[in-house]
Protein backbone atom coordinates (compact mmCIF):
# COMPACT_ATOMS: atom_id res chain seq x y z
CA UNK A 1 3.24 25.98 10.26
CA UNK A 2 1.86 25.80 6.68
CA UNK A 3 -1.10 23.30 5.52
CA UNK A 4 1.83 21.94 3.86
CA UNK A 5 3.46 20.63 6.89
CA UNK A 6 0.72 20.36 8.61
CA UNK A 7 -0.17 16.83 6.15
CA UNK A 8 3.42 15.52 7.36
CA UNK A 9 3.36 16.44 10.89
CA UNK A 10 -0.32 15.55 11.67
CA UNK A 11 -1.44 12.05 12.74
CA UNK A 12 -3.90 10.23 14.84
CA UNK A 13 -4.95 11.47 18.46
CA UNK A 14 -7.32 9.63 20.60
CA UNK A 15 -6.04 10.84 24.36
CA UNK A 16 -6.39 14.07 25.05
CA UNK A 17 -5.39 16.57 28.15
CA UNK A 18 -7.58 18.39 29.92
CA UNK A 19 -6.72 22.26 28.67
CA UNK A 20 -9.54 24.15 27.06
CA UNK A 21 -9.18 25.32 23.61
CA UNK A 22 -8.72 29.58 23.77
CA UNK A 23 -11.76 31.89 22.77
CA UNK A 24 -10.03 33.13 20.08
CA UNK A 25 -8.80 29.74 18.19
CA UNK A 26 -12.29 29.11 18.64
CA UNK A 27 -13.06 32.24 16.47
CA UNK A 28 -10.33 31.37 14.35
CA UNK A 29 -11.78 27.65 13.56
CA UNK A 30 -15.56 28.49 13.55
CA UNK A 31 -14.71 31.35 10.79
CA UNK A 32 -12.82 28.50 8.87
CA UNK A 33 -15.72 26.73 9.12
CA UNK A 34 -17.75 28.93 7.96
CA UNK A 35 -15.76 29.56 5.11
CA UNK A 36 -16.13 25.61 4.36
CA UNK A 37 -19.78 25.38 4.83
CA UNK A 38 -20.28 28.48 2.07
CA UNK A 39 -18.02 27.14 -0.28
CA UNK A 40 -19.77 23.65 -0.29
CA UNK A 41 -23.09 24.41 1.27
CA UNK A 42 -22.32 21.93 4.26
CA UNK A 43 -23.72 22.29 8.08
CA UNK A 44 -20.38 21.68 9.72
CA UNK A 45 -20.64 22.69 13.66
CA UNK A 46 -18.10 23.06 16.49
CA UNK A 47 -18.68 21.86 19.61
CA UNK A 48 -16.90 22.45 22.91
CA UNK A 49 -16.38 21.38 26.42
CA UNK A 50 -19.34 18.88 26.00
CA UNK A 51 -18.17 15.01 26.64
CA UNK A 52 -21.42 13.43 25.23
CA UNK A 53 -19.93 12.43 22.00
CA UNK A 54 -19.07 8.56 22.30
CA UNK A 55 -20.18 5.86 24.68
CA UNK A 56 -18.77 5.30 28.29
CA UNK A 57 -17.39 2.06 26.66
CA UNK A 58 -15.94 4.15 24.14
CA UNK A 59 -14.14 6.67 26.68
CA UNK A 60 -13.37 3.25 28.69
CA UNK A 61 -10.65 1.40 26.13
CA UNK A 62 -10.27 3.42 22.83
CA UNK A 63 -10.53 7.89 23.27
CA UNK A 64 -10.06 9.43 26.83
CA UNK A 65 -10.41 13.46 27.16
CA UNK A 66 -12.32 14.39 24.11
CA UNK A 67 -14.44 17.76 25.10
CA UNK A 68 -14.51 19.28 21.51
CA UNK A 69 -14.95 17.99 18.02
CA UNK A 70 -16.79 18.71 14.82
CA UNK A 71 -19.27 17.27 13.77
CA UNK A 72 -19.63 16.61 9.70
CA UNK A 73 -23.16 17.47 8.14
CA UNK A 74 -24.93 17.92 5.30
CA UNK A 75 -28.29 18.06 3.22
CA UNK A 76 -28.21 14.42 2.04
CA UNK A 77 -26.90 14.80 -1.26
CA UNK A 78 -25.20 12.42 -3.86
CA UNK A 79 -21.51 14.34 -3.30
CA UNK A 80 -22.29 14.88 0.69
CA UNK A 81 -19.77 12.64 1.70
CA UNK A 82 -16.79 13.99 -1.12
CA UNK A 83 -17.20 17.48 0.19
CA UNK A 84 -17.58 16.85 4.12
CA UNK A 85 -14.04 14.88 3.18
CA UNK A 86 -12.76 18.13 1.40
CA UNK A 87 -13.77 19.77 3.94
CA UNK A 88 -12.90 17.97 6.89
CA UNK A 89 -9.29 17.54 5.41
CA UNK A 90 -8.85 21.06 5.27
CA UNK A 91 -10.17 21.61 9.09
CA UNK A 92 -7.83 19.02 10.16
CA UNK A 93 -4.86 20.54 8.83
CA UNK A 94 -6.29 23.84 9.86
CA UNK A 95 -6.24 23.13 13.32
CA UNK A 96 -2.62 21.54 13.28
CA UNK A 97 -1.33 24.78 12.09
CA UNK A 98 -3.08 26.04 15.39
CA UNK A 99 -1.27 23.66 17.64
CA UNK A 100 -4.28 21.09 17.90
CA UNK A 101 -4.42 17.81 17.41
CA UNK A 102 -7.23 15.67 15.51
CA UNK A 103 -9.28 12.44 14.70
CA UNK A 104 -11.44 11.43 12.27
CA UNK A 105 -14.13 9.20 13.79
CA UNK A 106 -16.30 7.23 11.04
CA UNK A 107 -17.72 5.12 12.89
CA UNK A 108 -17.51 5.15 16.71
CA UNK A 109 -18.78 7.69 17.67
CA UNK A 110 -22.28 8.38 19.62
CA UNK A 111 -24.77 8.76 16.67
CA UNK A 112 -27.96 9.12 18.36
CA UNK A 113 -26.32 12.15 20.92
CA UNK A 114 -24.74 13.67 17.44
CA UNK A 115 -27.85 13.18 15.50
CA UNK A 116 -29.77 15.44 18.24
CA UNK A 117 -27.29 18.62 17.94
CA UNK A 118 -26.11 17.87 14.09
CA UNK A 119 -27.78 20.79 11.71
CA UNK A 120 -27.78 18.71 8.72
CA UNK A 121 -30.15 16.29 7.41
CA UNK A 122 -26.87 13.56 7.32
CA UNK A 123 -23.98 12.70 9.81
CA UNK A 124 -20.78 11.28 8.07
CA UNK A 125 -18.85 11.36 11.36
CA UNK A 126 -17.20 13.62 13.76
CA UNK A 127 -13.49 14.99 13.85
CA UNK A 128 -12.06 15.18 18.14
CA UNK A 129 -9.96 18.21 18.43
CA UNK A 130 -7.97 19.49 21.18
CA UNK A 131 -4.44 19.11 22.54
CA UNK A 132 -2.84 15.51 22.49
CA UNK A 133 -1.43 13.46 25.09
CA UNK A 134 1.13 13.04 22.55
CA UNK A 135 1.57 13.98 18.69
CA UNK A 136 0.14 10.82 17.58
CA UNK A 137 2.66 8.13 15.51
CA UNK A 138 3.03 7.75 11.73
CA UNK A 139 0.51 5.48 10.27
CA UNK A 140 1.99 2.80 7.73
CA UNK A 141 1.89 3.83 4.12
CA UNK A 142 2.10 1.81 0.62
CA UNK A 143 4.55 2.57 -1.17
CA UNK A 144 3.94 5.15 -4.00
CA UNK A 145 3.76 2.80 -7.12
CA UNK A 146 1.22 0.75 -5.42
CA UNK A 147 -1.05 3.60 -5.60
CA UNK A 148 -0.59 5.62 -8.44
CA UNK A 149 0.58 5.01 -12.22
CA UNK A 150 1.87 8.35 -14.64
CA UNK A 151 1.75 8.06 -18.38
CA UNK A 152 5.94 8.30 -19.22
CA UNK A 153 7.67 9.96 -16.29
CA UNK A 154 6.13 11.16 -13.75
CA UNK A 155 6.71 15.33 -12.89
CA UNK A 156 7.58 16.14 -9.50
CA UNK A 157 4.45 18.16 -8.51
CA UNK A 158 2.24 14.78 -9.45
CA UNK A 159 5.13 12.35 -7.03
CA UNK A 160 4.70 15.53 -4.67
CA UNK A 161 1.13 15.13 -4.97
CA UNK A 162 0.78 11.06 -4.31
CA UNK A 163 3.36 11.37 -1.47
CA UNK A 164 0.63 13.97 0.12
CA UNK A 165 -2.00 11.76 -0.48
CA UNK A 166 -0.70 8.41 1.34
CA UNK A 167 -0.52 10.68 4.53
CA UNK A 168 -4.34 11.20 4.19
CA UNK A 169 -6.31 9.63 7.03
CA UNK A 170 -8.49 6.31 5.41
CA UNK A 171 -10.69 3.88 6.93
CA UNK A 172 -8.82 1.06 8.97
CA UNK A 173 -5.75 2.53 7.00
CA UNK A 174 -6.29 0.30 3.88
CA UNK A 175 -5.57 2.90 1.42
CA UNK A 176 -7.38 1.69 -1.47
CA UNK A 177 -7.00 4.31 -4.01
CA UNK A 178 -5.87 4.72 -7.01
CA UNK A 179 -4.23 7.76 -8.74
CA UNK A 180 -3.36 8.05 -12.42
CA UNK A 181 -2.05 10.76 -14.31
CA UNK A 182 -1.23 12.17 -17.45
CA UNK A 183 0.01 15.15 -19.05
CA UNK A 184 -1.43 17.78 -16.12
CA UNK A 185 -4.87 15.77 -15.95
CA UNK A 186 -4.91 13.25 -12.68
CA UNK A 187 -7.64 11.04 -12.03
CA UNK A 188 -8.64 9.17 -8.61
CA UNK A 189 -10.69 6.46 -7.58
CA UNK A 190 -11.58 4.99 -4.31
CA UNK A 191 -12.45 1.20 -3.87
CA UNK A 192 -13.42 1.55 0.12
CA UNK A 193 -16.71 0.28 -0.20
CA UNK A 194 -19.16 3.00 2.12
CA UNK A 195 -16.19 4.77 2.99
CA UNK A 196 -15.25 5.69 -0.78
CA UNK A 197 -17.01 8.87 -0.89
CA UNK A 198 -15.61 10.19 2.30
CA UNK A 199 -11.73 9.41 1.00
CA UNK A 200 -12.44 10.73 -2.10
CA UNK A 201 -12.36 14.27 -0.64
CA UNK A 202 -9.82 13.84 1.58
CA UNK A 203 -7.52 12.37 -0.49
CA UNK A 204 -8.40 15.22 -3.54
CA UNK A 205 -7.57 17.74 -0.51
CA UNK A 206 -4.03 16.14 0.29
CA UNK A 207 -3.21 15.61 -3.35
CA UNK A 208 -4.11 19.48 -4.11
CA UNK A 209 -2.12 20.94 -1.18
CA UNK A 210 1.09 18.68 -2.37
CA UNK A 211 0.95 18.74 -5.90
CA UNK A 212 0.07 22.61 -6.11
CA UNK A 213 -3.50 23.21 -7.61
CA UNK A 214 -2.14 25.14 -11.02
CA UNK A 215 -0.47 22.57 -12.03
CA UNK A 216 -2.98 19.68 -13.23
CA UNK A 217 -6.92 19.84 -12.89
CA UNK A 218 -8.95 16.68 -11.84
CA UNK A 219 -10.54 14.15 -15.18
């Protein structure tokens, strides 16, 4: 599976089986993140077999199973949450292509347990990984003109790129973005209040991998 199909085939998993994740995807997704926390000088960790990451409440009526996730830190600066969202989109998609399953967690999850472990100075949230109950449903999209807006007519690789983007994961699914193009330069702004940052990056990831990076660069 390529990144590529990974953004259409990947959705939201909260229910998870009890199968540990092999030694070497392990290897495979810590040298990924690695490669992540280099690139952007982040403190993104993997954790495993370790249940302590949300509440008993939490485990009672939303997430059952969840024994490994990442958690997404930083030093506290003013593009921490834009590049843990870069980043975390690409470990996401990452880990489909390795037969996992994923979800983002903003907001629910236990912060004082993750603030003890986290190697950052700043927690954004934590992504669960593991294998799914089930593959997770399609969450509802806009449609593509309610979300983006090309000078003349728009080129494939920028209707490529929006269609990537609406498949991104945002907070309660509101998708308030905004992507605008012309020529080969795109633009893209977030109106999420807190969450903004965060979608910025994740969106920019989704609209790179469908649009093709050569073919526009980011105004």
């Amino acid at each position: 599976m390529t990144i590529l199909e990974a953004v259409k085939t990947r959705h939201v998993v909260r229910n998870y089986i009890d199968k540990p994740i092999s030694i070497e995807i392990i290897g495979l997704l810590n040298a990924r993140i690695s490669e992540n926390n280099k690139n952007y000088d982040l403190a993104i960790q993997l954790v495993v077999n370790d249940e302590s990451a949300f509440t008993t409440v939490t485990k009672l009526i939303r997430a059952k199973g969840i024994k490994n996730y990442l958690i997404l830190a930083g030093n506290d600066t003013p593009d921490l949450d834009e590049k843990l969202g870069y980043s975390g989109a690409d470990l996401m998609l990452y880990a489909q292509t390795l037969g996992l399953n994923t979800w983002w967690v903003g907001d629910t999850f236990n912060r004082k347990t993750i603030n003890k472990v986290a190697k950052g100075e700043k927690v954004i949230g934590i992504i669960a990984v593991g294998y799914g109950v089930s593959q997770g449903v399609p969450h509802k999209t806009k449609n593509p003109n309610e979300v983006s807006l090309y000078i003349n007519k728009a080129p494939e690789w920028f209707k490529n790129g929006v269609s990537a983007a609406l498949f991104s994961p945002t907070a309660y699914n509101k998708q308030k973005f905004m992507i605008k193009g012309s020529e080969y330069k795109v633009s893209l702004i977030c109106t999420n209040g807190v969450f903004s940052g965060v979608e910025l990056g994740l969106l920019k990831y989704h609209f790179e991998v469908g649009a093709g990076k050569k073919n526009f660069e980011w105004v």
